[in-house]
N, C-alpha and C. Protein backbone atom coordinates (compact mmCIF):
# COMPACT_ATOMS: atom_id res chain seq x y z
N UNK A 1 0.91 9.90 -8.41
CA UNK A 1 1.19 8.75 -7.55
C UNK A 1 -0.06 8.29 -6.84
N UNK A 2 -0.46 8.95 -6.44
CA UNK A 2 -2.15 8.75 -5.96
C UNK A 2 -2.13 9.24 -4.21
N UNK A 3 -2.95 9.49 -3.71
CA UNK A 3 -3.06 9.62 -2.37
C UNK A 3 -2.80 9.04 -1.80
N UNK A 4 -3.22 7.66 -1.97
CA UNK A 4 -2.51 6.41 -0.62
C UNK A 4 -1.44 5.55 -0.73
N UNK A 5 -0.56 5.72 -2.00
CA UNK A 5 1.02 5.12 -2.18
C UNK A 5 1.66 5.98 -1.58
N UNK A 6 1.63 6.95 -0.58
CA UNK A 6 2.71 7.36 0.39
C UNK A 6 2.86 6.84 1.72
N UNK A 7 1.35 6.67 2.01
CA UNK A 7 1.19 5.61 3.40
C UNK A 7 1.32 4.20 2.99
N UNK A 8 1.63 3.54 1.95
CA UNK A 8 2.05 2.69 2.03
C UNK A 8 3.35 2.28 1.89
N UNK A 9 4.01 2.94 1.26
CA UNK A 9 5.65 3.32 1.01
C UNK A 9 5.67 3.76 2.57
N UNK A 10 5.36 4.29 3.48
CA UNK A 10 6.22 4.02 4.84
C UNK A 10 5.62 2.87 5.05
N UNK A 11 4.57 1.98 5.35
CA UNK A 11 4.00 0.85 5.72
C UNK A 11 5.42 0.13 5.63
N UNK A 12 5.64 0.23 4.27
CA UNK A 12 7.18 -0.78 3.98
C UNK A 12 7.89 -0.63 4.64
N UNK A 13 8.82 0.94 4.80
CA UNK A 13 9.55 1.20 5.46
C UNK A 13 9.79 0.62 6.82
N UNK A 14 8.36 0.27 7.26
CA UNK A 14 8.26 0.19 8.65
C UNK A 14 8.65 -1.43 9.22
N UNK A 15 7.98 -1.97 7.79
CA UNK A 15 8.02 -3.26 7.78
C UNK A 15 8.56 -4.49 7.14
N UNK A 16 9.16 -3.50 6.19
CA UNK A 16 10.34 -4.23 5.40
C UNK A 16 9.70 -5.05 4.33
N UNK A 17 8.15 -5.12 4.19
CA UNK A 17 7.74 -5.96 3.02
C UNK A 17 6.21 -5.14 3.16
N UNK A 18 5.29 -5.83 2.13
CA UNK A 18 3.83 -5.97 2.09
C UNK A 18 2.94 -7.54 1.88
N UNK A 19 3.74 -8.12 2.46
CA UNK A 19 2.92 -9.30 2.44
C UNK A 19 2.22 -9.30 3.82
N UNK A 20 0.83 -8.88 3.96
CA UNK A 20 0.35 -9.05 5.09
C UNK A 20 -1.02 -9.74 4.33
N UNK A 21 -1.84 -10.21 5.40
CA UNK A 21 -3.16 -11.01 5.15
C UNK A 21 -4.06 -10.07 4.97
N UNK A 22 -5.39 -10.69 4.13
CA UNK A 22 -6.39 -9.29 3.31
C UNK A 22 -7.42 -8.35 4.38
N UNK A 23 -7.48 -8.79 5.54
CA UNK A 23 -7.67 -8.26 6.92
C UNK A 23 -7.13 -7.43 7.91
N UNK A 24 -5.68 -7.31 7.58
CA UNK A 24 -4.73 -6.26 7.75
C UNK A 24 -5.03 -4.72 7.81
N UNK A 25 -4.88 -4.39 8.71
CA UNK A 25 -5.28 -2.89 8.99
C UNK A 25 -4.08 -2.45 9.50
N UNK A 26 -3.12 -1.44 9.14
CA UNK A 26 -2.06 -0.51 9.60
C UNK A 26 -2.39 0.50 10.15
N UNK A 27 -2.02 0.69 11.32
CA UNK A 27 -2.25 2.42 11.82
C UNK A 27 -1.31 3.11 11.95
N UNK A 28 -1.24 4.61 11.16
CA UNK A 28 -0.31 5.26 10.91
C UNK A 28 -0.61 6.65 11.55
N UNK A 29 0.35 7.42 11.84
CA UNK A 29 0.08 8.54 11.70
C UNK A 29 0.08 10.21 11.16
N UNK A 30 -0.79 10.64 10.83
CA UNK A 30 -1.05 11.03 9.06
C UNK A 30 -0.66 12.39 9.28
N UNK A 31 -0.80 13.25 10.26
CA UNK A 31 -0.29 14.93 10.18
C UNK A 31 0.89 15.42 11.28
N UNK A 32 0.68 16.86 11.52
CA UNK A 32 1.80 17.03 12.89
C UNK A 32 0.87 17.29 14.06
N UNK A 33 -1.04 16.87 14.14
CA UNK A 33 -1.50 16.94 15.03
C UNK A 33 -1.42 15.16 15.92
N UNK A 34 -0.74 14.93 14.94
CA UNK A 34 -0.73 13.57 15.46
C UNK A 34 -1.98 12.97 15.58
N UNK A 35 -2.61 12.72 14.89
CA UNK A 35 -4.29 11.97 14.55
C UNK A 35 -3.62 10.76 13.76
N UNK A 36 -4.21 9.57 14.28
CA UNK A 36 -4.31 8.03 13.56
C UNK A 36 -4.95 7.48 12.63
N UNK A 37 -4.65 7.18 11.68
CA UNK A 37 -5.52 6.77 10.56
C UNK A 37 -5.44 5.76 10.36
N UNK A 38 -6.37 4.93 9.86
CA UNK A 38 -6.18 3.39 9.48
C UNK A 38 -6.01 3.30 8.12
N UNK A 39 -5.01 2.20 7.67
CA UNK A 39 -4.85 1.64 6.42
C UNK A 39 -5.57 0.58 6.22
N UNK A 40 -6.41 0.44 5.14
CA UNK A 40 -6.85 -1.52 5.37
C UNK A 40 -5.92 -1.64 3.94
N UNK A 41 -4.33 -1.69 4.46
CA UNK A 41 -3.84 -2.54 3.78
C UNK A 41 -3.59 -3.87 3.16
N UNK A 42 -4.39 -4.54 3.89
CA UNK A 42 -4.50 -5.93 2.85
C UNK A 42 -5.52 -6.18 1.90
N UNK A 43 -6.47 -4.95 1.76
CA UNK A 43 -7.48 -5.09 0.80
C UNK A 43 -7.11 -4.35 -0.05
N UNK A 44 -6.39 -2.76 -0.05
CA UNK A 44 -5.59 -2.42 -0.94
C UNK A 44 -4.72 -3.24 -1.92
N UNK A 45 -4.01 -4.24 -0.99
CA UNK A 45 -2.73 -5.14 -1.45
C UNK A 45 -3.72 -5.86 -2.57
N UNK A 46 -4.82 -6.48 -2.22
CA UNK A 46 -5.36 -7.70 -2.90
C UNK A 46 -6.24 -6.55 -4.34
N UNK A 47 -7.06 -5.60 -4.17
CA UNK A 47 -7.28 -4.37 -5.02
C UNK A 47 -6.56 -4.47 -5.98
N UNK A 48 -5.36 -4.40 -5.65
CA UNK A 48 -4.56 -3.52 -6.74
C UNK A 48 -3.79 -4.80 -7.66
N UNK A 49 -3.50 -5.74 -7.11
CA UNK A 49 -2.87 -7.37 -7.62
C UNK A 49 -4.49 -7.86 -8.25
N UNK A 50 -6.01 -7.47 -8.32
CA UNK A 50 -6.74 -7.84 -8.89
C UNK A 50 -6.93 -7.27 -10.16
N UNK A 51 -6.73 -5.75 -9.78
CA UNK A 51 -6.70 -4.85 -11.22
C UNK A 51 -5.36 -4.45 -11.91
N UNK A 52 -4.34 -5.85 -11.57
CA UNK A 52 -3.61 -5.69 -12.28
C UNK A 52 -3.29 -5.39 -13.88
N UNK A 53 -4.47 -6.22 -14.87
CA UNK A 53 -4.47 -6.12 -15.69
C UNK A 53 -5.04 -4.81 -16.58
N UNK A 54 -5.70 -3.79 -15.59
CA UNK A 54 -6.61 -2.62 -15.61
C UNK A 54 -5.20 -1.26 -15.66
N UNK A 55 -4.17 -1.44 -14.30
CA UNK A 55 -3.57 -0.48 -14.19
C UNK A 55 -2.19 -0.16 -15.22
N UNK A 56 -1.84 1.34 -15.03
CA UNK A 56 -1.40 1.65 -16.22
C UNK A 56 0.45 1.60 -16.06
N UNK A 57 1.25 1.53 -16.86
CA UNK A 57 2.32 1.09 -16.64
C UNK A 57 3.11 1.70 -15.51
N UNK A 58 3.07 2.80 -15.85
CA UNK A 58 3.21 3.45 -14.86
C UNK A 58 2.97 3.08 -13.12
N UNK A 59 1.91 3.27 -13.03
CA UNK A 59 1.63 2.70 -11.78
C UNK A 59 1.84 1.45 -11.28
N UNK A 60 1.81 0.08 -12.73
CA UNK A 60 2.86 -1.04 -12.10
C UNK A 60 4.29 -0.95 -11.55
N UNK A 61 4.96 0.22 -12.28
CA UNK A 61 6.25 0.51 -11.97
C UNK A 61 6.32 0.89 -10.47
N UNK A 62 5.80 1.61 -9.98
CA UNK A 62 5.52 2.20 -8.89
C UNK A 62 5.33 1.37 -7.91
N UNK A 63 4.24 0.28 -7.96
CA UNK A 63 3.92 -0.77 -6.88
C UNK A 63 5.33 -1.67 -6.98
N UNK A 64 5.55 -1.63 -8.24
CA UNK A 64 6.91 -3.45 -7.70
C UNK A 64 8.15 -2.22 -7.61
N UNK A 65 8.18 -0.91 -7.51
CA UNK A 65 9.10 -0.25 -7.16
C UNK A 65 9.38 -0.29 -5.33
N UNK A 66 7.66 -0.71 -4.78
CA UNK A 66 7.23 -0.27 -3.18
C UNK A 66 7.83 -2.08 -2.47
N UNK A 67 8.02 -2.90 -3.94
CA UNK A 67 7.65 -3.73 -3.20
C UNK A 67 6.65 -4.76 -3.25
N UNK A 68 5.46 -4.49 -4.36
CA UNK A 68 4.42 -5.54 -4.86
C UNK A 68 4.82 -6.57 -5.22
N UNK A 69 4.46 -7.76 -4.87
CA UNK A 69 4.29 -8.95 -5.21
C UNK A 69 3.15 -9.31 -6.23
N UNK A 70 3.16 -9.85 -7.40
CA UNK A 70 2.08 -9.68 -8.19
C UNK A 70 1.24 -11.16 -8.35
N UNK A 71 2.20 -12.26 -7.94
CA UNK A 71 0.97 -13.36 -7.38
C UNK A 71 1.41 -14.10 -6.17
């Protein structure tokens, strides 16, 4: 699944979509010490809708499973 499709699968959760702008930064928090991490989820979002044609089926399944919008 990869390391950072779990923080974004709650991102959703949280927010009910992923359409945010490519400047978008989410702050989540990542252990049980309670430390904040940043997402720059809108460059992820735009990343991954660029290498659409690169990624493997699998992993398309996965994003329009979270929720991807692909244009």
């Amino acid at each position: 699944m990869g390391p950072k499709l779990p923080g974004r699968q709650a991102v959703l959760r949280a927010r009910g979509h992923l359409r945010v702008p490519r400047k978008h930064i989410e702050r989540i928090i990542v252990d049980e010490d309670q430390q904040e991490k940043e997402l720059r989820l809108g460059a992820w979002i735009g990343n991954q809708r660029s290498r659409a044609a690169t990624l493997t089926p699998e992993r398309m399944e996965l994003l329009s499973a979270i929720g991807m919008r692909w244009s």
